[in-house]
PDB file of N, CA and C in Angstrom:
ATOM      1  N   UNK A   1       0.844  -1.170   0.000  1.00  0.00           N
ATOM      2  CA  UNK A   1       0.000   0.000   0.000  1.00  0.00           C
ATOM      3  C   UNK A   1       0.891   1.234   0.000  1.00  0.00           C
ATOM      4  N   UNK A   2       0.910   2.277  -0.910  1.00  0.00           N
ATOM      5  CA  UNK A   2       1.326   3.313  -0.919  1.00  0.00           C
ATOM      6  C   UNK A   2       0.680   4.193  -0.359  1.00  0.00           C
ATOM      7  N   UNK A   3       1.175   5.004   1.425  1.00  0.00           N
ATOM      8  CA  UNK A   3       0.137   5.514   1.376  1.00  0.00           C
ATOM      9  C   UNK A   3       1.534   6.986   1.851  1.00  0.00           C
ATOM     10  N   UNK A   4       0.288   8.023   1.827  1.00  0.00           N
ATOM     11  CA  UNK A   4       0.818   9.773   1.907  1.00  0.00           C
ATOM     12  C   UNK A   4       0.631   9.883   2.987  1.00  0.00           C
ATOM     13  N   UNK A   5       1.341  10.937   3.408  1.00  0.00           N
ATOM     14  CA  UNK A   5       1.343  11.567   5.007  1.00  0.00           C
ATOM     15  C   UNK A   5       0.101  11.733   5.048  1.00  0.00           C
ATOM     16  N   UNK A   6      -0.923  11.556   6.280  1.00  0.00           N
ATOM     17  CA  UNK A   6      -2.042  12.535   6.365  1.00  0.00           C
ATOM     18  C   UNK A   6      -1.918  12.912   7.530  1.00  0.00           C
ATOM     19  N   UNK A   7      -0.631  13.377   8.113  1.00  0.00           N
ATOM     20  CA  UNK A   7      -0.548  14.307   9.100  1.00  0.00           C
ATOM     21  C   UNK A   7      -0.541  16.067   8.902  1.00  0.00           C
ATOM     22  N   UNK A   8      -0.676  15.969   7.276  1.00  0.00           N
ATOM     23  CA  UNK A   8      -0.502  17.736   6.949  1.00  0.00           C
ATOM     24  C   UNK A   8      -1.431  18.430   7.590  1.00  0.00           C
ATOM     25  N   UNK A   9      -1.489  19.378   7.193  1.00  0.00           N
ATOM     26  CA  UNK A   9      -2.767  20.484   8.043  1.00  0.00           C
ATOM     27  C   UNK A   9      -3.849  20.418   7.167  1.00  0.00           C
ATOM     28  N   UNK A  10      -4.166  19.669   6.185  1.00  0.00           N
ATOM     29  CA  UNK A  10      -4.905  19.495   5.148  1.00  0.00           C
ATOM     30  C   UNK A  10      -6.736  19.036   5.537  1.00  0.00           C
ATOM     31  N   UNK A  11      -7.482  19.739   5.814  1.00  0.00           N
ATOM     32  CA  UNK A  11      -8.272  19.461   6.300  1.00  0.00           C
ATOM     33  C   UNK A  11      -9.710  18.048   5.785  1.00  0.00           C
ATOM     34  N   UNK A  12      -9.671  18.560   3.979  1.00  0.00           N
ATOM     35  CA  UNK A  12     -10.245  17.862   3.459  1.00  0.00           C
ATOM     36  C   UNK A  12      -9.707  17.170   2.284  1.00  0.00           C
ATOM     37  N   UNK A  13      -9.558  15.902   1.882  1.00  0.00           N
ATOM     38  CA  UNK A  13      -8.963  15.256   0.615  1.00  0.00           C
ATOM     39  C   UNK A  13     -10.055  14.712  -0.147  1.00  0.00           C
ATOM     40  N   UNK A  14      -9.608  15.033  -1.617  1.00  0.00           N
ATOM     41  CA  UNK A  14     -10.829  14.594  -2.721  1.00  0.00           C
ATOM     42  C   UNK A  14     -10.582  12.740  -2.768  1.00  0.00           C
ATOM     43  N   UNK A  15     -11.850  12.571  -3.199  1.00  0.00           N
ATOM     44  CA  UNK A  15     -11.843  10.948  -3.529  1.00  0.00           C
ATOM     45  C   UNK A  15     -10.928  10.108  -4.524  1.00  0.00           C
ATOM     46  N   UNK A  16     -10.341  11.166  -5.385  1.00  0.00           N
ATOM     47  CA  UNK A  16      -9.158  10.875  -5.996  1.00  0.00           C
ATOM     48  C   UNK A  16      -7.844  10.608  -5.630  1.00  0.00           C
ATOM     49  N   UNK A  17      -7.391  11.823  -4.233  1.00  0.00           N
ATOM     50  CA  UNK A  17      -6.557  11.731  -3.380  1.00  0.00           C
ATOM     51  C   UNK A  17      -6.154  10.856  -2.475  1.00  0.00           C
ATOM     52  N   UNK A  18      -7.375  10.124  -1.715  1.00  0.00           N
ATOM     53  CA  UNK A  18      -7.885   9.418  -0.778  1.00  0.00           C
ATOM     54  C   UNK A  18      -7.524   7.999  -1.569  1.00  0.00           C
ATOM     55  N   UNK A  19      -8.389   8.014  -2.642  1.00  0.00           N
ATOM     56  CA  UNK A  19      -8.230   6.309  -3.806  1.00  0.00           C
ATOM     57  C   UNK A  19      -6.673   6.026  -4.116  1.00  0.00           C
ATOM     58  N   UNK A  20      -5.539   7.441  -4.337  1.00  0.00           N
ATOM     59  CA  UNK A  20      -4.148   7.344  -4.285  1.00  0.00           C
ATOM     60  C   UNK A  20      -3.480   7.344  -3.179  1.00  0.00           C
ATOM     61  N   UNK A  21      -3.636   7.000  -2.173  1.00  0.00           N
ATOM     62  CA  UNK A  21      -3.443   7.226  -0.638  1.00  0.00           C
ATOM     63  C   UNK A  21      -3.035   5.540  -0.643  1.00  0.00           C
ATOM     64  N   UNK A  22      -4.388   4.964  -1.091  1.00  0.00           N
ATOM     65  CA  UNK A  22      -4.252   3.343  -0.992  1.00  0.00           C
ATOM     66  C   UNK A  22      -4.051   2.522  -1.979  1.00  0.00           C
ATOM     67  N   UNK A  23      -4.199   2.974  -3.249  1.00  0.00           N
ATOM     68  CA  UNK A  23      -3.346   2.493  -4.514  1.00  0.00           C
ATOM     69  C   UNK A  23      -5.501   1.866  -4.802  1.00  0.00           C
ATOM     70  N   UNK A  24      -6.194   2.183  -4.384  1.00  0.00           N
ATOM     71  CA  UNK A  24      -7.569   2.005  -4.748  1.00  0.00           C
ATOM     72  C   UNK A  24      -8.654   2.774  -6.177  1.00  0.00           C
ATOM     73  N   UNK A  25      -9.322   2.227  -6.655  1.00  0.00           N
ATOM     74  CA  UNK A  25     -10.286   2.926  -7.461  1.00  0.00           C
ATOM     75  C   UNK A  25     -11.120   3.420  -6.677  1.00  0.00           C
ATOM     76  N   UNK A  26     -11.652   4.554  -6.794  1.00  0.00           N
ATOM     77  CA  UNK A  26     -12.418   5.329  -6.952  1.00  0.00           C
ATOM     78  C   UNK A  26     -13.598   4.652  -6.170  1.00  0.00           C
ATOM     79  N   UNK A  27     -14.226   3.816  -7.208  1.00  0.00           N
ATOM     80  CA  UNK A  27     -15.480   3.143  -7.236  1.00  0.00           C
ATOM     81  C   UNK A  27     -15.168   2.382  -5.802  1.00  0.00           C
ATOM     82  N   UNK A  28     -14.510   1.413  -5.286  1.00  0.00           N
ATOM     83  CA  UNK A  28     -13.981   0.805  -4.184  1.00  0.00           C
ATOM     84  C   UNK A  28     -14.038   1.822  -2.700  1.00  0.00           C
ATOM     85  N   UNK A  29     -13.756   2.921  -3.170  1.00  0.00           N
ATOM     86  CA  UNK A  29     -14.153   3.929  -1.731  1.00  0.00           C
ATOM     87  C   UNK A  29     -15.440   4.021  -1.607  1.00  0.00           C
ATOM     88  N   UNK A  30     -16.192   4.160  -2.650  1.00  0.00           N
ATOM     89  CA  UNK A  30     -17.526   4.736  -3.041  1.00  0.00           C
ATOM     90  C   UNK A  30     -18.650   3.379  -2.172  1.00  0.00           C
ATOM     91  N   UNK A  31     -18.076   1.863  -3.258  1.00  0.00           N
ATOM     92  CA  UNK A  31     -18.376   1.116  -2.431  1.00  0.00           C
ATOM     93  C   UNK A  31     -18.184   0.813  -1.034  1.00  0.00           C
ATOM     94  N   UNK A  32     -16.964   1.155  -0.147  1.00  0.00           N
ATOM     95  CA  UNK A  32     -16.740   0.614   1.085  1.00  0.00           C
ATOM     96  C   UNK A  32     -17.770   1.735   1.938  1.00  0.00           C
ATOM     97  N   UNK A  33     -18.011   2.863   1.427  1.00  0.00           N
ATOM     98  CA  UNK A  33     -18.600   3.980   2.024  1.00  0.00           C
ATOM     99  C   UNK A  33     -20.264   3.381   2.616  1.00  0.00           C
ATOM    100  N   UNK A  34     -21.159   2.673   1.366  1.00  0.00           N
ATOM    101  CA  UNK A  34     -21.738   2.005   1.694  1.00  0.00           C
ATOM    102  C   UNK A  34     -22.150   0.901   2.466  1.00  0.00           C
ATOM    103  N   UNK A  35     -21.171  -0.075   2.516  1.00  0.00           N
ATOM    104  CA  UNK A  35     -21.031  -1.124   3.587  1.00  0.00           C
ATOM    105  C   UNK A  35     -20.356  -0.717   5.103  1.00  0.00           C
ATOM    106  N   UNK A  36     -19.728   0.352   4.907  1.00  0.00           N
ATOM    107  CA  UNK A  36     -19.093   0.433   6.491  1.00  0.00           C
ATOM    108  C   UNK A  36     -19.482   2.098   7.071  1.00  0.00           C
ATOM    109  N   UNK A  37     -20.282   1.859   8.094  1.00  0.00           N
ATOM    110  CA  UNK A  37     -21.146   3.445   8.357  1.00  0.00           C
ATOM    111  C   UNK A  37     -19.776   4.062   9.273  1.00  0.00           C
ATOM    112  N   UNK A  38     -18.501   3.366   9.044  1.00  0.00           N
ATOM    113  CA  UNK A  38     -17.552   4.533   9.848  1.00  0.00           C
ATOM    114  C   UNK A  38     -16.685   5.491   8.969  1.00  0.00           C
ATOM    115  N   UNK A  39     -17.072   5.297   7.478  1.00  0.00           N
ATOM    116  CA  UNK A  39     -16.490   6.267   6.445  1.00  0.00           C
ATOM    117  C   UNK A  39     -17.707   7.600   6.093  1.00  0.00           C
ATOM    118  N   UNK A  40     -17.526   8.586   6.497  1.00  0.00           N
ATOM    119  CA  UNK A  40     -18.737   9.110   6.056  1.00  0.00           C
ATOM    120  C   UNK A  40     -18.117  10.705   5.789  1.00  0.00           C
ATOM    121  N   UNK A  41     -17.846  10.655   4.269  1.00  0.00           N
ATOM    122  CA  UNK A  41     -17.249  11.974   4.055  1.00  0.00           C
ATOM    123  C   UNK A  41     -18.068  13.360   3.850  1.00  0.00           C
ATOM    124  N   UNK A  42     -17.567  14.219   3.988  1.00  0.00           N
ATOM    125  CA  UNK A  42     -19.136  15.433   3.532  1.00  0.00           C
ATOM    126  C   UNK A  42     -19.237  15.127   2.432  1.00  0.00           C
ATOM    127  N   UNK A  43     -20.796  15.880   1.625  1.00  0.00           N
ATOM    128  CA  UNK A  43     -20.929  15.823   0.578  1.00  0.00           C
ATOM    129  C   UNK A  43     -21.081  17.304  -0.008  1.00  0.00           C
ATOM    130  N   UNK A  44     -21.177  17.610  -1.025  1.00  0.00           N
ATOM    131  CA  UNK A  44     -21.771  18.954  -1.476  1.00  0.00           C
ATOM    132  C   UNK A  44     -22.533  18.817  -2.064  1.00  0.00           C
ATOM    133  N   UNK A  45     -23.592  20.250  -2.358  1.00  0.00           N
ATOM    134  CA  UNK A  45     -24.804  19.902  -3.084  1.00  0.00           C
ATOM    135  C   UNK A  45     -24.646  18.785  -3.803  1.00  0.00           C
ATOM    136  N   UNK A  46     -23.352  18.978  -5.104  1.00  0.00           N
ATOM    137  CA  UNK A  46     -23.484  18.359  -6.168  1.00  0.00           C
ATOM    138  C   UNK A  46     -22.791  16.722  -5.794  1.00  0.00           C
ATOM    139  N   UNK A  47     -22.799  16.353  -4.586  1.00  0.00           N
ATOM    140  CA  UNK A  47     -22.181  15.420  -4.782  1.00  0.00           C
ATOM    141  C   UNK A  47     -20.706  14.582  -4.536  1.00  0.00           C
ATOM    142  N   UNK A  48     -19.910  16.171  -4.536  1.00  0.00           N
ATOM    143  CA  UNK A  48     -18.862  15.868  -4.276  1.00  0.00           C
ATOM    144  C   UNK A  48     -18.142  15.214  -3.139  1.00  0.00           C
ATOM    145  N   UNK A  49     -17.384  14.738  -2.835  1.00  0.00           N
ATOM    146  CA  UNK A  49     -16.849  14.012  -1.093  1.00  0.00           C
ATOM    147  C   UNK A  49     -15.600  14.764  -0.575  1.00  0.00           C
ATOM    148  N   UNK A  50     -15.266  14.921   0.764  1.00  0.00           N
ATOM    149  CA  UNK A  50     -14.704  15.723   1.067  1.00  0.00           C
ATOM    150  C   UNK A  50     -14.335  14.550   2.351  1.00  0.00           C
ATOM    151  N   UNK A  51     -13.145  14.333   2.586  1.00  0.00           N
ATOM    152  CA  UNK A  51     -13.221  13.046   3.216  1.00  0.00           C
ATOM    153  C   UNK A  51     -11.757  13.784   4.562  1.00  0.00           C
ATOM    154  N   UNK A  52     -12.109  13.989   5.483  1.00  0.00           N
ATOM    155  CA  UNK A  52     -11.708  13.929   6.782  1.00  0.00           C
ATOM    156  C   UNK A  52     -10.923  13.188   7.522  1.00  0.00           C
ATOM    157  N   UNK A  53      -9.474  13.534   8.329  1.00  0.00           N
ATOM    158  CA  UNK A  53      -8.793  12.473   8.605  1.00  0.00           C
ATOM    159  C   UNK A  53      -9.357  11.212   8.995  1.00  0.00           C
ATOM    160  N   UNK A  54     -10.099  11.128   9.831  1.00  0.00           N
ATOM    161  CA  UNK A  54     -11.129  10.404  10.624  1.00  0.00           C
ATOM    162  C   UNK A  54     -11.772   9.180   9.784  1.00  0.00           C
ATOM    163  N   UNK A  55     -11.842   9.542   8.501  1.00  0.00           N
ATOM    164  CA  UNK A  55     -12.312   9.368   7.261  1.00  0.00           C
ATOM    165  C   UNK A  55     -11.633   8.395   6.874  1.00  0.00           C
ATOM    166  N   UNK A  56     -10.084   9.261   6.391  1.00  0.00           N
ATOM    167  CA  UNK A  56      -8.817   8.275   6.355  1.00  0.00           C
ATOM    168  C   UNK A  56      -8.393   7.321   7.296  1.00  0.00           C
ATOM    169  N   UNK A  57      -8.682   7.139   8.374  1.00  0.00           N
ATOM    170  CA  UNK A  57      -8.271   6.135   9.806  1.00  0.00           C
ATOM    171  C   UNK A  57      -8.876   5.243   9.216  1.00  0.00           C
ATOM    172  N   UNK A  58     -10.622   5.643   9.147  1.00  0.00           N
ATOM    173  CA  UNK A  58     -11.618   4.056   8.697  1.00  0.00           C
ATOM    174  C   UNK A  58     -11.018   3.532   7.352  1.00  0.00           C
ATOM    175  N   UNK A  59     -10.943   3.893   6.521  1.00  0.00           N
ATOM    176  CA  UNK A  59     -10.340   3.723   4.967  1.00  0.00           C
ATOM    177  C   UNK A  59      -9.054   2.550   5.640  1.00  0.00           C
ATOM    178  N   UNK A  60      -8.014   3.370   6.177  1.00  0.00           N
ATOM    179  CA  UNK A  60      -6.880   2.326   6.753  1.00  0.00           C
ATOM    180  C   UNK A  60      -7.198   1.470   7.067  1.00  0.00           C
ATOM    181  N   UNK A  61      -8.106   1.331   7.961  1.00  0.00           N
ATOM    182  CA  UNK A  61      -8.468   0.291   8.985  1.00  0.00           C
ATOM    183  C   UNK A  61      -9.007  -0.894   7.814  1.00  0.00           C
ATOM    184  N   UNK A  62     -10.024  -0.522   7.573  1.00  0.00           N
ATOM    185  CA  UNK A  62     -10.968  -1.124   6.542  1.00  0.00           C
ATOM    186  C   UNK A  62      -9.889  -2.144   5.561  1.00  0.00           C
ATOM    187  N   UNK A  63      -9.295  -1.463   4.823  1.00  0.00           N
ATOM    188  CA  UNK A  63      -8.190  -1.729   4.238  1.00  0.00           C
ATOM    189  C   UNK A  63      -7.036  -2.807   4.696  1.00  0.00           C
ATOM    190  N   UNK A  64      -6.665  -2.632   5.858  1.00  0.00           N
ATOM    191  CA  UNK A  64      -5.679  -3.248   6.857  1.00  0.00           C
ATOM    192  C   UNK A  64      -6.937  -4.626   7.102  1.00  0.00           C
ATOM    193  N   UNK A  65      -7.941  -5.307   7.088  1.00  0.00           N
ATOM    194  CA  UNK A  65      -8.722  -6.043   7.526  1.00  0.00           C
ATOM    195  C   UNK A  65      -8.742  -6.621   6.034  1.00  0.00           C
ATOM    196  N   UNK A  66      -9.205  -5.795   5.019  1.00  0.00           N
ATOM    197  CA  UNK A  66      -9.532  -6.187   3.745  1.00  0.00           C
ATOM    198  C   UNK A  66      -8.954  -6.973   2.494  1.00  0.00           C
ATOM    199  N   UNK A  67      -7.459  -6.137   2.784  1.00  0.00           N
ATOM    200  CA  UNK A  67      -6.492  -5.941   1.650  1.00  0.00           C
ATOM    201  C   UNK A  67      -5.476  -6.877   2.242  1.00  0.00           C
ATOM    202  N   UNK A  68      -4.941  -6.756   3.293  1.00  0.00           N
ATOM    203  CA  UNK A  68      -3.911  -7.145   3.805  1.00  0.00           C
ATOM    204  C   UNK A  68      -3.947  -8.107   4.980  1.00  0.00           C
ATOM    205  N   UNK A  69      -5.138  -8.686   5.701  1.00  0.00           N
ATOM    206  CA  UNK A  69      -5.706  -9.672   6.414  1.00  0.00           C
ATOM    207  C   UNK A  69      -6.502 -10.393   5.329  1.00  0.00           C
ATOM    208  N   UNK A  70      -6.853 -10.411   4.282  1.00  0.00           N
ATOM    209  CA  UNK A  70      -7.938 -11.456   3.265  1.00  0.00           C
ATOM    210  C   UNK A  70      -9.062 -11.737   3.933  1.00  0.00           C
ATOM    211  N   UNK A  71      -9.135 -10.622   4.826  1.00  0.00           N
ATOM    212  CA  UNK A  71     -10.851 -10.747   5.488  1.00  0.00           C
ATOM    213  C   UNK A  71     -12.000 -10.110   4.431  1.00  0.00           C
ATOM    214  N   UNK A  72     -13.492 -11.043   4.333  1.00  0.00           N
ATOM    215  CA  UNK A  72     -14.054  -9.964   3.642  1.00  0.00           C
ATOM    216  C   UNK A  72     -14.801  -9.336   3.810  1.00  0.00           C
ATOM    217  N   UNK A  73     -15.587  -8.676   3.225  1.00  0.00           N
ATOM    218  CA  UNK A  73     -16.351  -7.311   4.179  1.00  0.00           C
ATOM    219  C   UNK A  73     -17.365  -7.618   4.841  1.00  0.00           C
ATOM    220  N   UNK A  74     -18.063  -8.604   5.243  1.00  0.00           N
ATOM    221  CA  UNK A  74     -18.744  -9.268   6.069  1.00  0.00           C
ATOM    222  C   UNK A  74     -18.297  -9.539   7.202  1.00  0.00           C
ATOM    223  N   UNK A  75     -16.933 -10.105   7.103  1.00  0.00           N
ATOM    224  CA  UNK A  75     -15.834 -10.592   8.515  1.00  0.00           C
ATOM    225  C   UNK A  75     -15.207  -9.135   8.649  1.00  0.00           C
ATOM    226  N   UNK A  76     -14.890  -8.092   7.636  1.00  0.00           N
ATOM    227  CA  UNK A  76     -14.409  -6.494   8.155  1.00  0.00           C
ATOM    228  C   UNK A  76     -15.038  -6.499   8.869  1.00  0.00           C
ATOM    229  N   UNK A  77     -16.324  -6.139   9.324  1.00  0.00           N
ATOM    230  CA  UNK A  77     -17.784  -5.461   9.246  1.00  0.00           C
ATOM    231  C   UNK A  77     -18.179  -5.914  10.669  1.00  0.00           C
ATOM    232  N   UNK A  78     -18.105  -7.681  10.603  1.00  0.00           N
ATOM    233  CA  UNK A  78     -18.200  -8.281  12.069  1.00  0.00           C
ATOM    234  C   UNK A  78     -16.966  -7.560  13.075  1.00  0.00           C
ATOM    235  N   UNK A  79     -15.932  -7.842  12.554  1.00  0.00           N
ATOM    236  CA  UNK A  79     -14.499  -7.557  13.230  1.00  0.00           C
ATOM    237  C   UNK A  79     -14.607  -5.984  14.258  1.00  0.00           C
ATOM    238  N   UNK A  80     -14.919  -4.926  12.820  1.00  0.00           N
ATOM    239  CA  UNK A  80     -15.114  -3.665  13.868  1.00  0.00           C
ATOM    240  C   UNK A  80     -16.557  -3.434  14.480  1.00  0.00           C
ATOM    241  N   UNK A  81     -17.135  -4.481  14.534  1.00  0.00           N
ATOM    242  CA  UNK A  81     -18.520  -4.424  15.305  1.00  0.00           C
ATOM    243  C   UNK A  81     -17.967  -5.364  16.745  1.00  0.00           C
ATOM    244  N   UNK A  82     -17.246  -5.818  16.595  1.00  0.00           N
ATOM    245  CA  UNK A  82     -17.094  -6.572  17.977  1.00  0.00           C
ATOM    246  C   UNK A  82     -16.231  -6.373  18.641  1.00  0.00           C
ATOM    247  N   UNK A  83     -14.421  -5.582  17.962  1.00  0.00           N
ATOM    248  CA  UNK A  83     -13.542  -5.421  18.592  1.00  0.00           C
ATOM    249  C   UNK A  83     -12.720  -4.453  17.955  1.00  0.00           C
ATOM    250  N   UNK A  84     -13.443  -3.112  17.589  1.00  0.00           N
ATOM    251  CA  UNK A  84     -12.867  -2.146  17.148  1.00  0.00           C
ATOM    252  C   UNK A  84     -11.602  -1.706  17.647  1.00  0.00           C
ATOM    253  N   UNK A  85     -11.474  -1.602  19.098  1.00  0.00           N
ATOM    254  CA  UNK A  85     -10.182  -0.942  19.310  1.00  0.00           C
ATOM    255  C   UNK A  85      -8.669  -2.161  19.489  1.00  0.00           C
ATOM    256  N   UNK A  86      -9.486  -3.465  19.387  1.00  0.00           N
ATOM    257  CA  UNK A  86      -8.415  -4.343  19.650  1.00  0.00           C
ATOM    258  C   UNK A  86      -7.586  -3.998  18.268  1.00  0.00           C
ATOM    259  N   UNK A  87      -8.758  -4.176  17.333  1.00  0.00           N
ATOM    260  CA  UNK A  87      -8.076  -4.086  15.762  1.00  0.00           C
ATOM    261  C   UNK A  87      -7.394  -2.963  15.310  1.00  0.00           C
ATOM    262  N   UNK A  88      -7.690  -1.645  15.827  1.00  0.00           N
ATOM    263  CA  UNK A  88      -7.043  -0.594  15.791  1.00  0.00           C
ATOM    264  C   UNK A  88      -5.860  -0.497  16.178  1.00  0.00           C
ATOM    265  N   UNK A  89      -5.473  -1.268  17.280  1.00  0.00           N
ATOM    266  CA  UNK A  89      -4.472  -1.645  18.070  1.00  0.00           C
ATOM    267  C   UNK A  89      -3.243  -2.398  17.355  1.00  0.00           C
ATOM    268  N   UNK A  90      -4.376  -3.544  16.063  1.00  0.00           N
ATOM    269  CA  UNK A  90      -2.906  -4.568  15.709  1.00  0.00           C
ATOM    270  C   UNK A  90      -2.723  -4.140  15.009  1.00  0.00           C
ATOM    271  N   UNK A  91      -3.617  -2.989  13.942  1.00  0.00           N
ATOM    272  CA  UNK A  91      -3.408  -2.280  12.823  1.00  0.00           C
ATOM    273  C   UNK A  91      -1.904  -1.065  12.736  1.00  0.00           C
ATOM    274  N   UNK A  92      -2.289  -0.411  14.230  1.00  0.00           N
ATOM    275  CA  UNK A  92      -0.826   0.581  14.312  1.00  0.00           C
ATOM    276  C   UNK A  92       0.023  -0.369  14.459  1.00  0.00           C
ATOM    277  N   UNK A  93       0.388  -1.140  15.546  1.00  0.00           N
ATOM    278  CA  UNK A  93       1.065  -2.579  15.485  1.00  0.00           C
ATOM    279  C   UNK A  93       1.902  -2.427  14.405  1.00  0.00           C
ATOM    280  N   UNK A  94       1.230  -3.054  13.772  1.00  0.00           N
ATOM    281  CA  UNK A  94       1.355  -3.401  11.957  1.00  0.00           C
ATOM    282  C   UNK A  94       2.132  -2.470  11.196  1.00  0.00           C
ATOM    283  N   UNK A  95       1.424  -1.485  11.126  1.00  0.00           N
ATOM    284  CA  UNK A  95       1.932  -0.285  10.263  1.00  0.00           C
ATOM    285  C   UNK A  95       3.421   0.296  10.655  1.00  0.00           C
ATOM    286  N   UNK A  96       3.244   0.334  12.404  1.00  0.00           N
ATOM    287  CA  UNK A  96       5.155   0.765  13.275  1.00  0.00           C
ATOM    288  C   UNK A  96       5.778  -0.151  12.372  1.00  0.00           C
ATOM    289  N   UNK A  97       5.480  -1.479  12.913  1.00  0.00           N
ATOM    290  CA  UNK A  97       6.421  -2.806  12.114  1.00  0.00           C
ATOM    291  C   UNK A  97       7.167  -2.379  11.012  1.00  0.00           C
ATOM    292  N   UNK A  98       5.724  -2.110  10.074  1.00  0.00           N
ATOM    293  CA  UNK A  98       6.562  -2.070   8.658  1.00  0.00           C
ATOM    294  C   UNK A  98       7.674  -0.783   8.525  1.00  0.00           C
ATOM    295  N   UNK A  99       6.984   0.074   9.530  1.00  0.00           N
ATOM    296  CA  UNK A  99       7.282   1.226   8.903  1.00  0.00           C
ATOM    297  C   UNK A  99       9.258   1.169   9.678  1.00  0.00           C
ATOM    298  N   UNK A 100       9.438   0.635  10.579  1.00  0.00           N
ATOM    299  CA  UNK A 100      11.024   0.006  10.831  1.00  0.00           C
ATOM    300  C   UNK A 100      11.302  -0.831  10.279  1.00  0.00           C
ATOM    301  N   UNK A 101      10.696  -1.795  10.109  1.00  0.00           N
ATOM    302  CA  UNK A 101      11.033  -2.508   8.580  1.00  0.00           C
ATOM    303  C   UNK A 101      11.683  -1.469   7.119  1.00  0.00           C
ATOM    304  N   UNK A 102      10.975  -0.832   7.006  1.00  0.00           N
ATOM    305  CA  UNK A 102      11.652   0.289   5.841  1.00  0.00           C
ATOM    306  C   UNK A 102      12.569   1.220   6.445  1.00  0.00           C
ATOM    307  N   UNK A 103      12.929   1.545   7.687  1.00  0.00           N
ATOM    308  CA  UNK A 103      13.869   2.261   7.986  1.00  0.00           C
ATOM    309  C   UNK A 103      15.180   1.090   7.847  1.00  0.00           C
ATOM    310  N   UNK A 104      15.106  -0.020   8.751  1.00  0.00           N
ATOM    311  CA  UNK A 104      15.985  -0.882   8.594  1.00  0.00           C
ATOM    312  C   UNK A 104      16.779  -1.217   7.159  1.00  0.00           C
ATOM    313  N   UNK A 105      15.592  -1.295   6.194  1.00  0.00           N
ATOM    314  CA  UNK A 105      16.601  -1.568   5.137  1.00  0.00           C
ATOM    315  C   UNK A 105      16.965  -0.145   4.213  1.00  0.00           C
ATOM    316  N   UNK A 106      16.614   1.209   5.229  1.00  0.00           N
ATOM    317  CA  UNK A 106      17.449   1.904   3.924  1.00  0.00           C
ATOM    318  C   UNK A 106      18.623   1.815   4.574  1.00  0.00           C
ATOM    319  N   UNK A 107      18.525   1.902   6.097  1.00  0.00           N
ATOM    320  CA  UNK A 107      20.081   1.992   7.136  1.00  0.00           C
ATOM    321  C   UNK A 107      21.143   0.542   5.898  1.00  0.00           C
ATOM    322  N   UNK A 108      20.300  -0.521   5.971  1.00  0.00           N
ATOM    323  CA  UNK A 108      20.999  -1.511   5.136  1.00  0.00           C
ATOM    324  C   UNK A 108      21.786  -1.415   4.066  1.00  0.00           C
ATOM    325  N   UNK A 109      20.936  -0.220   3.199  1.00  0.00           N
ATOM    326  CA  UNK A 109      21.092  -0.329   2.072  1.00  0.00           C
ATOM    327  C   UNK A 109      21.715   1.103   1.912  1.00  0.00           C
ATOM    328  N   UNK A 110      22.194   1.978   2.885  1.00  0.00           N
ATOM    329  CA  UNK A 110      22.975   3.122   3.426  1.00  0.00           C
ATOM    330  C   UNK A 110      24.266   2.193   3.516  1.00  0.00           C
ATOM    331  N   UNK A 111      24.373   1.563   4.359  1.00  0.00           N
ATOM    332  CA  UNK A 111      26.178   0.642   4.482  1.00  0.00           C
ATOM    333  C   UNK A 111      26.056  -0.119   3.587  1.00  0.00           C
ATOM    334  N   UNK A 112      25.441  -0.438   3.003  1.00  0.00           N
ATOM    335  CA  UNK A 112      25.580  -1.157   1.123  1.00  0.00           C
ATOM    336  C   UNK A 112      26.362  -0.608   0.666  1.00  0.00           C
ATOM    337  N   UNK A 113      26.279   0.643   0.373  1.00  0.00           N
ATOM    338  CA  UNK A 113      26.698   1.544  -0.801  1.00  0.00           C
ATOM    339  C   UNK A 113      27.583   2.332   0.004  1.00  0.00           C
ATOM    340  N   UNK A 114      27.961   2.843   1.505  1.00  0.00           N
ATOM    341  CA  UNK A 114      29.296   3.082   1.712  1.00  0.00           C
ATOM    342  C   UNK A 114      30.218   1.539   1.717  1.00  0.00           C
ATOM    343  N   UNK A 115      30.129   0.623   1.944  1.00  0.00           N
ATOM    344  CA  UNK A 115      30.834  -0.573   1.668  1.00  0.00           C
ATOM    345  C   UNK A 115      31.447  -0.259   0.405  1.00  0.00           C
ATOM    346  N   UNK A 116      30.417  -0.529  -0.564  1.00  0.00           N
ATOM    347  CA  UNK A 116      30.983  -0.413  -1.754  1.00  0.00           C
ATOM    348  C   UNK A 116      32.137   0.692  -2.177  1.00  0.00           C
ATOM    349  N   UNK A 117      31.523   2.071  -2.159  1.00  0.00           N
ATOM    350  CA  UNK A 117      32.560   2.803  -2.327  1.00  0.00           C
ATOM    351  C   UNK A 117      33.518   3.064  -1.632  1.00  0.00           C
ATOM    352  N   UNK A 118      34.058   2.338  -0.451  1.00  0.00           N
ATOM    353  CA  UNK A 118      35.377   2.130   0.060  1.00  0.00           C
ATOM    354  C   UNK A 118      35.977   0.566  -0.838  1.00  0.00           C
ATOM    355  N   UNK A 119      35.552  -0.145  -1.412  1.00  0.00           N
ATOM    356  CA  UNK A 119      36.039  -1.376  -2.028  1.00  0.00           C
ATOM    357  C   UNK A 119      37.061  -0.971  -3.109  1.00  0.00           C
ATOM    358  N   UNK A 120      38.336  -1.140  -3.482  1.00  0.00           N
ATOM    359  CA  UNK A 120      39.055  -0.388  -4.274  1.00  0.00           C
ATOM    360  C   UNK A 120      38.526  -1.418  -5.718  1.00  0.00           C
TER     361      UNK A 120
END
């Protein structure tokens, strides 16, 4: 999952933004919006979505159950109906993990390449 900071000061992200956040279509937000009443972005007259960090947490979450557990939205759906904050819990879990996981291998891949250029 490729996802963007959403720690900016950015208050509202378009559904385009949000769908590139998670490497998702469009239509797939649109759908999860329907099945899970914890995504609920503004709308404007015309329609438009305006989607709120809060917004983005459920999207993660959802996602982290969906995409990356092979749960499906029935077992999502049960999961944060019965143990929302446990799952919230293995989800950051998860995400720290990886996210030293990717520090680890640039440090790796930092003494890679000074190795190398000391090798005559």
């Amino acid at each position: 999952m490729e996802e963007k900071d959403t720690n900016s000061k950015k208050l509202y992200y378009s559904i385009s933004e949000v769908a590139a956040m998670f490497n998702l279509n469009e239509s797939t937000l649109r759908f999860w919006e329907k099945e899970f009443n914890i995504i609920r972005p503004r709308k404007s007259e015309k329609g438009t979505r305006f989607y709120k960090t809060e917004d983005i947490e459920a999207i993660r979450l959802i996602y982290y159950l969906v995409k990356e557990r092979g749960m499906t939205l029935a077992g999502a759906r049960q999961k944060l109906k019965d143990n929302k904050d446990t799952t919230v819990k293995q989800e950051e879990i998860v995400n720290r993990l990886k996210q030293i996981k990717a520090e680890l291998l640039s440090i790796r891949d930092a003494f890679d390449a000074l190795e190398n250029e000391q090798q005559p």
